[in-house]
N, C-alpha and C. Protein backbone atom coordinates (compact mmCIF):
# COMPACT_ATOMS: atom_id res chain seq x y z
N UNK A 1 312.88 82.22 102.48
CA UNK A 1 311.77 82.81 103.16
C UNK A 1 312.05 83.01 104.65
N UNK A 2 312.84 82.29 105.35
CA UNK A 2 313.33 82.84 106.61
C UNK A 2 313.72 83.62 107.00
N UNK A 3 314.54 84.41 106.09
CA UNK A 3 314.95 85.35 106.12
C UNK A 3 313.85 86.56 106.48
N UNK A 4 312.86 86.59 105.53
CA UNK A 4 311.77 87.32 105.72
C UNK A 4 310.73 87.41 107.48
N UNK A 5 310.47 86.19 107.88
CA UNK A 5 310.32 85.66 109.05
C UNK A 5 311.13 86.10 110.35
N UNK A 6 312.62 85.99 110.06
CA UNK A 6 313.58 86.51 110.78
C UNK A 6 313.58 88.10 110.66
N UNK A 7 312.97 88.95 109.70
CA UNK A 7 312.72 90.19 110.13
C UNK A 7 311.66 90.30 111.10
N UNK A 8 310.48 89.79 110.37
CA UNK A 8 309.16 90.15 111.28
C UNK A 8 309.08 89.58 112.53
N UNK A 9 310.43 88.75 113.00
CA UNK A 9 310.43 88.23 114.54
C UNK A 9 311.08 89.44 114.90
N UNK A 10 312.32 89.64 114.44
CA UNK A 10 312.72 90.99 115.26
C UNK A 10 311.91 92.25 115.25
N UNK A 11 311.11 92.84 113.78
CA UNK A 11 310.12 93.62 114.25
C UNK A 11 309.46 93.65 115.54
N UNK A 12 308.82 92.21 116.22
CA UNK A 12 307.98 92.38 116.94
C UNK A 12 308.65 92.75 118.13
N UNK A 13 310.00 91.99 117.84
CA UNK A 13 310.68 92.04 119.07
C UNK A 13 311.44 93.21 119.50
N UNK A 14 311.00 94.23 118.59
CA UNK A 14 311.65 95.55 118.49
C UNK A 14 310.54 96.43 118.56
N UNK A 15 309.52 95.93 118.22
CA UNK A 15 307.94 96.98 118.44
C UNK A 15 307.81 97.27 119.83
N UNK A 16 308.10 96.74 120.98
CA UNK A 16 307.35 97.78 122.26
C UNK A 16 308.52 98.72 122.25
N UNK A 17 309.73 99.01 121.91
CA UNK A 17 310.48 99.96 122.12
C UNK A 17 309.95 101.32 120.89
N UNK A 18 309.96 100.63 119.86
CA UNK A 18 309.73 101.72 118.35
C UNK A 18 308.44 102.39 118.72
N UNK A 19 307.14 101.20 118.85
CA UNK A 19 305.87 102.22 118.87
C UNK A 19 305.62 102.35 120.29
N UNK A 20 306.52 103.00 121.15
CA UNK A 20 306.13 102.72 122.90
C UNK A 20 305.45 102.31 123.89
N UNK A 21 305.13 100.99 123.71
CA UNK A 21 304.50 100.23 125.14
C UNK A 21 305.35 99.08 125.68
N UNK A 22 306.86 99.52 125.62
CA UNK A 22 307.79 98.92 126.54
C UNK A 22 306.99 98.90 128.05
N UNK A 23 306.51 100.14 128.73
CA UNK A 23 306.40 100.16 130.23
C UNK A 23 305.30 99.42 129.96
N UNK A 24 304.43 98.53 129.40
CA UNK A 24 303.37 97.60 129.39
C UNK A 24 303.84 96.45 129.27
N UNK A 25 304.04 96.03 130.89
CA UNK A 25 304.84 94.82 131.58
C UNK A 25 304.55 93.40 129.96
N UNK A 26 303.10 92.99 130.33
CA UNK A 26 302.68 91.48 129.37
C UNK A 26 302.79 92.02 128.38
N UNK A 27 302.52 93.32 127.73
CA UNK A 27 302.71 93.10 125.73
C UNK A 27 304.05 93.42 125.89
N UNK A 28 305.18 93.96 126.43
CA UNK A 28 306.65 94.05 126.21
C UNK A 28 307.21 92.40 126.02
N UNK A 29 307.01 92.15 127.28
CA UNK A 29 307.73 90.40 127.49
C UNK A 29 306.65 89.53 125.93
N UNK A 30 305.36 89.71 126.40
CA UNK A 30 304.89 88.71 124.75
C UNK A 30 305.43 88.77 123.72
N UNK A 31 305.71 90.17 123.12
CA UNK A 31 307.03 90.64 122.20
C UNK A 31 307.65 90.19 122.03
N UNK A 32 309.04 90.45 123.17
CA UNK A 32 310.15 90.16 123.47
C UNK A 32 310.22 88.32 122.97
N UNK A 33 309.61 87.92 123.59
CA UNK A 33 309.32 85.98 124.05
C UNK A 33 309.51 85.78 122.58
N UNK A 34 307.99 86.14 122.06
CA UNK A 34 307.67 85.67 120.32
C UNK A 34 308.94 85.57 119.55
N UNK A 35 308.73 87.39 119.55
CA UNK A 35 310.00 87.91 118.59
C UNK A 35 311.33 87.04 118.74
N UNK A 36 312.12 86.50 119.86
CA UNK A 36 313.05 85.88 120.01
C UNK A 36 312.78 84.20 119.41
N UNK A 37 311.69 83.92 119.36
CA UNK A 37 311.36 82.41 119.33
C UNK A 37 311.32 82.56 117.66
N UNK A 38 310.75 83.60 117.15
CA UNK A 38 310.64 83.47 115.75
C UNK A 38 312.21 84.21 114.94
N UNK A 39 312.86 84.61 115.69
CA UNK A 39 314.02 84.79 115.33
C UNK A 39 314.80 83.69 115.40
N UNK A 40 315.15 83.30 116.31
CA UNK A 40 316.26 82.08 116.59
C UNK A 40 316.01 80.84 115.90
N UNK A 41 314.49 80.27 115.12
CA UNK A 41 313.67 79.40 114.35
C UNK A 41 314.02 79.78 112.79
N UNK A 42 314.01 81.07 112.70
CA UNK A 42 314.31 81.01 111.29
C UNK A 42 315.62 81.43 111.30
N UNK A 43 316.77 81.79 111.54
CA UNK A 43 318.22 81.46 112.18
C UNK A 43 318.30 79.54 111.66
N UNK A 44 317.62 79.03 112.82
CA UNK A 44 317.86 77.28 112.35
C UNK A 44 317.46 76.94 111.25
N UNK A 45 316.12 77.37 110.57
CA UNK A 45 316.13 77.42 109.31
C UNK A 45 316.74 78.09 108.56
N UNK A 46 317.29 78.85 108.19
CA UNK A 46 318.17 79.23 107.62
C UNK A 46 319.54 78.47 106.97
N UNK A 47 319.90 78.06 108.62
CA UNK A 47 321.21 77.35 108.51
C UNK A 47 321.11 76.00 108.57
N UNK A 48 320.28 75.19 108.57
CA UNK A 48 319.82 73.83 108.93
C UNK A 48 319.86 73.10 107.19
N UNK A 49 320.56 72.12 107.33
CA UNK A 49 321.24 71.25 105.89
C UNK A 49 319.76 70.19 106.00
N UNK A 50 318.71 70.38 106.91
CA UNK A 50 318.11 69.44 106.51
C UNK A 50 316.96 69.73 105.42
N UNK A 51 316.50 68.36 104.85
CA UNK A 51 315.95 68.57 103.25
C UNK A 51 314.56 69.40 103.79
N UNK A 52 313.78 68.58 104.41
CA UNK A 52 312.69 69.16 105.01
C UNK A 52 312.47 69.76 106.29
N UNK A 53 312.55 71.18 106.50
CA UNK A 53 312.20 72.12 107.43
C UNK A 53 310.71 72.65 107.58
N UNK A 54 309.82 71.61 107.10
CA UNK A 54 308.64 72.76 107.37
C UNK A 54 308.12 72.39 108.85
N UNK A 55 308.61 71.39 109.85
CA UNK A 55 308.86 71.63 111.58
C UNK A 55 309.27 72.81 111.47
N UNK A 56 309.95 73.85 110.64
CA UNK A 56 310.69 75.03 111.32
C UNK A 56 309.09 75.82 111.47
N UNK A 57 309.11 75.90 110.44
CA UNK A 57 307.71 76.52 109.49
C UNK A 57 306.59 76.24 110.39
N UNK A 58 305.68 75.29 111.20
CA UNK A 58 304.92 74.83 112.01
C UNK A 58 305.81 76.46 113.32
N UNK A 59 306.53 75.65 113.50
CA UNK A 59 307.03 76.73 114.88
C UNK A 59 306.61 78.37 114.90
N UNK A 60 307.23 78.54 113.56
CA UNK A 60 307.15 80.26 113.50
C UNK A 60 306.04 80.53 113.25
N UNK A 61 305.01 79.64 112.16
CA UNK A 61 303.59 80.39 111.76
C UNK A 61 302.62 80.08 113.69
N UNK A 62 302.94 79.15 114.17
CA UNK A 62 302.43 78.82 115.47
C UNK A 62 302.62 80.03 116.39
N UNK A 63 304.19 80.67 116.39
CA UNK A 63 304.21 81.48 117.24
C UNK A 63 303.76 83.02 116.47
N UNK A 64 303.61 82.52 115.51
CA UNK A 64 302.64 84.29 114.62
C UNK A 64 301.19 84.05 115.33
N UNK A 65 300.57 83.07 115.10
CA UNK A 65 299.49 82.28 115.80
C UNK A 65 299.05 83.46 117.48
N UNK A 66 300.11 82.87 118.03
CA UNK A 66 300.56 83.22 119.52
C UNK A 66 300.33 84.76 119.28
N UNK A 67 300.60 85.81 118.54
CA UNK A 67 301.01 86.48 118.63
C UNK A 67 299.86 87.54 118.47
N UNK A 68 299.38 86.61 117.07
CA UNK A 68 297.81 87.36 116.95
C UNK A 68 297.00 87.23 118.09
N UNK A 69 296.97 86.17 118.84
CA UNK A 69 295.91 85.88 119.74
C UNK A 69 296.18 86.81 121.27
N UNK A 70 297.47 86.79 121.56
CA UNK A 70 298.51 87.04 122.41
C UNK A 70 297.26 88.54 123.33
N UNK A 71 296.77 89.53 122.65
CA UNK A 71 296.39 90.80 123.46
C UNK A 71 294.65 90.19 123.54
N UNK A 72 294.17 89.28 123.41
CA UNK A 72 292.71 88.75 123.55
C UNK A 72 293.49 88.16 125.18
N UNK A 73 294.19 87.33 124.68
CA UNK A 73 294.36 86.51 125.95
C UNK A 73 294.97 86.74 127.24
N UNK A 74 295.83 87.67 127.16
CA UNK A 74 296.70 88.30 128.15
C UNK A 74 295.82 89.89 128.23
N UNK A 75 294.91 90.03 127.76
CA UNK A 75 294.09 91.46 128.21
C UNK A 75 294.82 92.68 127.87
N UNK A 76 295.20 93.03 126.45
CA UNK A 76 296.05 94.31 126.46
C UNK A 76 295.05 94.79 124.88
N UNK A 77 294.31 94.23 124.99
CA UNK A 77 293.73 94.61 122.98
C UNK A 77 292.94 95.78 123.63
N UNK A 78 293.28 96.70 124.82
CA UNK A 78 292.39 97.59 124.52
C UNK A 78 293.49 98.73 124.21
N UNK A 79 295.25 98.60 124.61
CA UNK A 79 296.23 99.14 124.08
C UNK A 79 296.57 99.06 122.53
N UNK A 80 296.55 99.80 121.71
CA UNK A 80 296.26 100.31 120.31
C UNK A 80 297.79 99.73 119.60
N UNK A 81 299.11 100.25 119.94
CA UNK A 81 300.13 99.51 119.53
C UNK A 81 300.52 98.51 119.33
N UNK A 82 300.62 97.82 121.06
CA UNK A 82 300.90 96.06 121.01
C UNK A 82 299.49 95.55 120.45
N UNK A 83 298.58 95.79 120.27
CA UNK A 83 297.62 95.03 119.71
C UNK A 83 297.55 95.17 118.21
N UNK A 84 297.91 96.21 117.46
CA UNK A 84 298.10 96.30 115.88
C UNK A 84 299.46 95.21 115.63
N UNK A 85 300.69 95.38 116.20
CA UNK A 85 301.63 95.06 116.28
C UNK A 85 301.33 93.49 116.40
N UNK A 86 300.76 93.19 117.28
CA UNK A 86 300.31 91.35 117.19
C UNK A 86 299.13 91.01 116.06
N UNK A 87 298.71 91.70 115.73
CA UNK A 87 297.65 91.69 114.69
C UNK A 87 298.46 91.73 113.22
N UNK A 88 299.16 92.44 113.02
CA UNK A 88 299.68 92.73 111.56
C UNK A 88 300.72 91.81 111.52
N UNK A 89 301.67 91.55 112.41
CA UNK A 89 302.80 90.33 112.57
C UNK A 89 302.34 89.30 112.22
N UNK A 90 301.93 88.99 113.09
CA UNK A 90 301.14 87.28 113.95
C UNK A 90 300.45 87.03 112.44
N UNK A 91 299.87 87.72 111.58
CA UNK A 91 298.73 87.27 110.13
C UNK A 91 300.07 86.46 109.33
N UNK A 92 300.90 87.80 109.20
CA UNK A 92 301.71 87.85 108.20
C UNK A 92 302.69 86.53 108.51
N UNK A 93 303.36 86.18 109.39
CA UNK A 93 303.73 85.64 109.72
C UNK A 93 303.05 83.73 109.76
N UNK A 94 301.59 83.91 110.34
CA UNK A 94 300.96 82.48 109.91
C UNK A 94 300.49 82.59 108.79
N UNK A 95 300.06 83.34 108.14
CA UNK A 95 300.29 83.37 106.71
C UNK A 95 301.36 82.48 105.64
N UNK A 96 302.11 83.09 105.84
CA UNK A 96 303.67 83.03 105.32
C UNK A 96 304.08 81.89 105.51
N UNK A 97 304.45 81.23 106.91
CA UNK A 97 305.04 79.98 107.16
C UNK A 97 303.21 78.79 106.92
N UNK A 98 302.54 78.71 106.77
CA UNK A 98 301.00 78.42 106.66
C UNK A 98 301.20 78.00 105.61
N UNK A 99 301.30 78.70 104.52
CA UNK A 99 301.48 78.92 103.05
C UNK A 99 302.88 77.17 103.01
N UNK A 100 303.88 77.71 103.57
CA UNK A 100 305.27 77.06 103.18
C UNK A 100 304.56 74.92 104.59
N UNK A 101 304.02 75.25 105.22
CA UNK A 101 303.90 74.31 105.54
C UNK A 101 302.94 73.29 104.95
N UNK A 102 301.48 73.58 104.27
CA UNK A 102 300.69 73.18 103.42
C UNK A 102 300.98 73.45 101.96
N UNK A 103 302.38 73.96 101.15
CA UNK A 103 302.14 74.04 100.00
C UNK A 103 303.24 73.52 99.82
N UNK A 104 304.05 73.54 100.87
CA UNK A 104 305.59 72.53 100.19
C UNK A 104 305.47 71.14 100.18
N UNK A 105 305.74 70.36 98.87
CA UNK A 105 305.79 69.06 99.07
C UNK A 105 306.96 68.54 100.30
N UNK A 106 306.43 67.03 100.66
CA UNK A 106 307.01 66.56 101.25
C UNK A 106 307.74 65.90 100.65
N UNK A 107 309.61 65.76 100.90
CA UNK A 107 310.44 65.06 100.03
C UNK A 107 310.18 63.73 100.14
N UNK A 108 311.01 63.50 98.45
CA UNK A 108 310.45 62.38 98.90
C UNK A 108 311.69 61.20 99.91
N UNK A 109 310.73 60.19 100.59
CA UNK A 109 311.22 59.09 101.48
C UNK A 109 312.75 58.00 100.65
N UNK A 110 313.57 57.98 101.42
CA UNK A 110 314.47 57.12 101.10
C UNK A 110 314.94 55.70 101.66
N UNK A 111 314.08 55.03 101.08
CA UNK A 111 313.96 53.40 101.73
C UNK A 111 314.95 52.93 100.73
């Protein structure tokens, strides 16, 4: 499933260039920020030998979190792109890792 995650980080992080509000200083960099944080997270998940990753999972659905909230809080939800763009990500995304952090058992303990 990281894999999946690791797209929709670079989506975002590729959305102010694709749907154009690069020259919109705070939704470019919020993008940019997210998209890199939810890329490089599921990267470690990905490659990470440990049994339980859903810390990865907390991170990325947190920064989908961030992402949805991101044009309320930084004042850009009246711009139509970066605000669909954090809206349709940011769900899918805490969704997704949401899902994998409350539905994956926890392994079990080795005493």
């Amino acid at each position: 499933m990281f894999w999946i995650t690791g797209l929709l980080g670079l989506a975002l992080g590729l959305a102010p260039f694709v749907l154009g509000y690069a020259a919109h200083g705070i939704a470019l960099w919020t993008s940019l920020i997210l998209g890199a944080i939810i890329v490089l997270f599921s990267i470690i998940g990905l490659t990470s030998a440990a049994e339980d990753k859903r810390w990865v999972n907390w991170v990325v659905g947190l920064a989908g979190l961030a992402a949805l909230i991101a044009p309320f809080i930084f004042g850009y939800s009246n711009h139509a792109q970066p605000l669909w763009a954090g809206l349709i990500l940011g769900v899918l995304l805490a969704i997704l890792d949401g899902y994998k952090v409350f539905q994956t058992p926890e392994p079990a303990s080795h005493h």
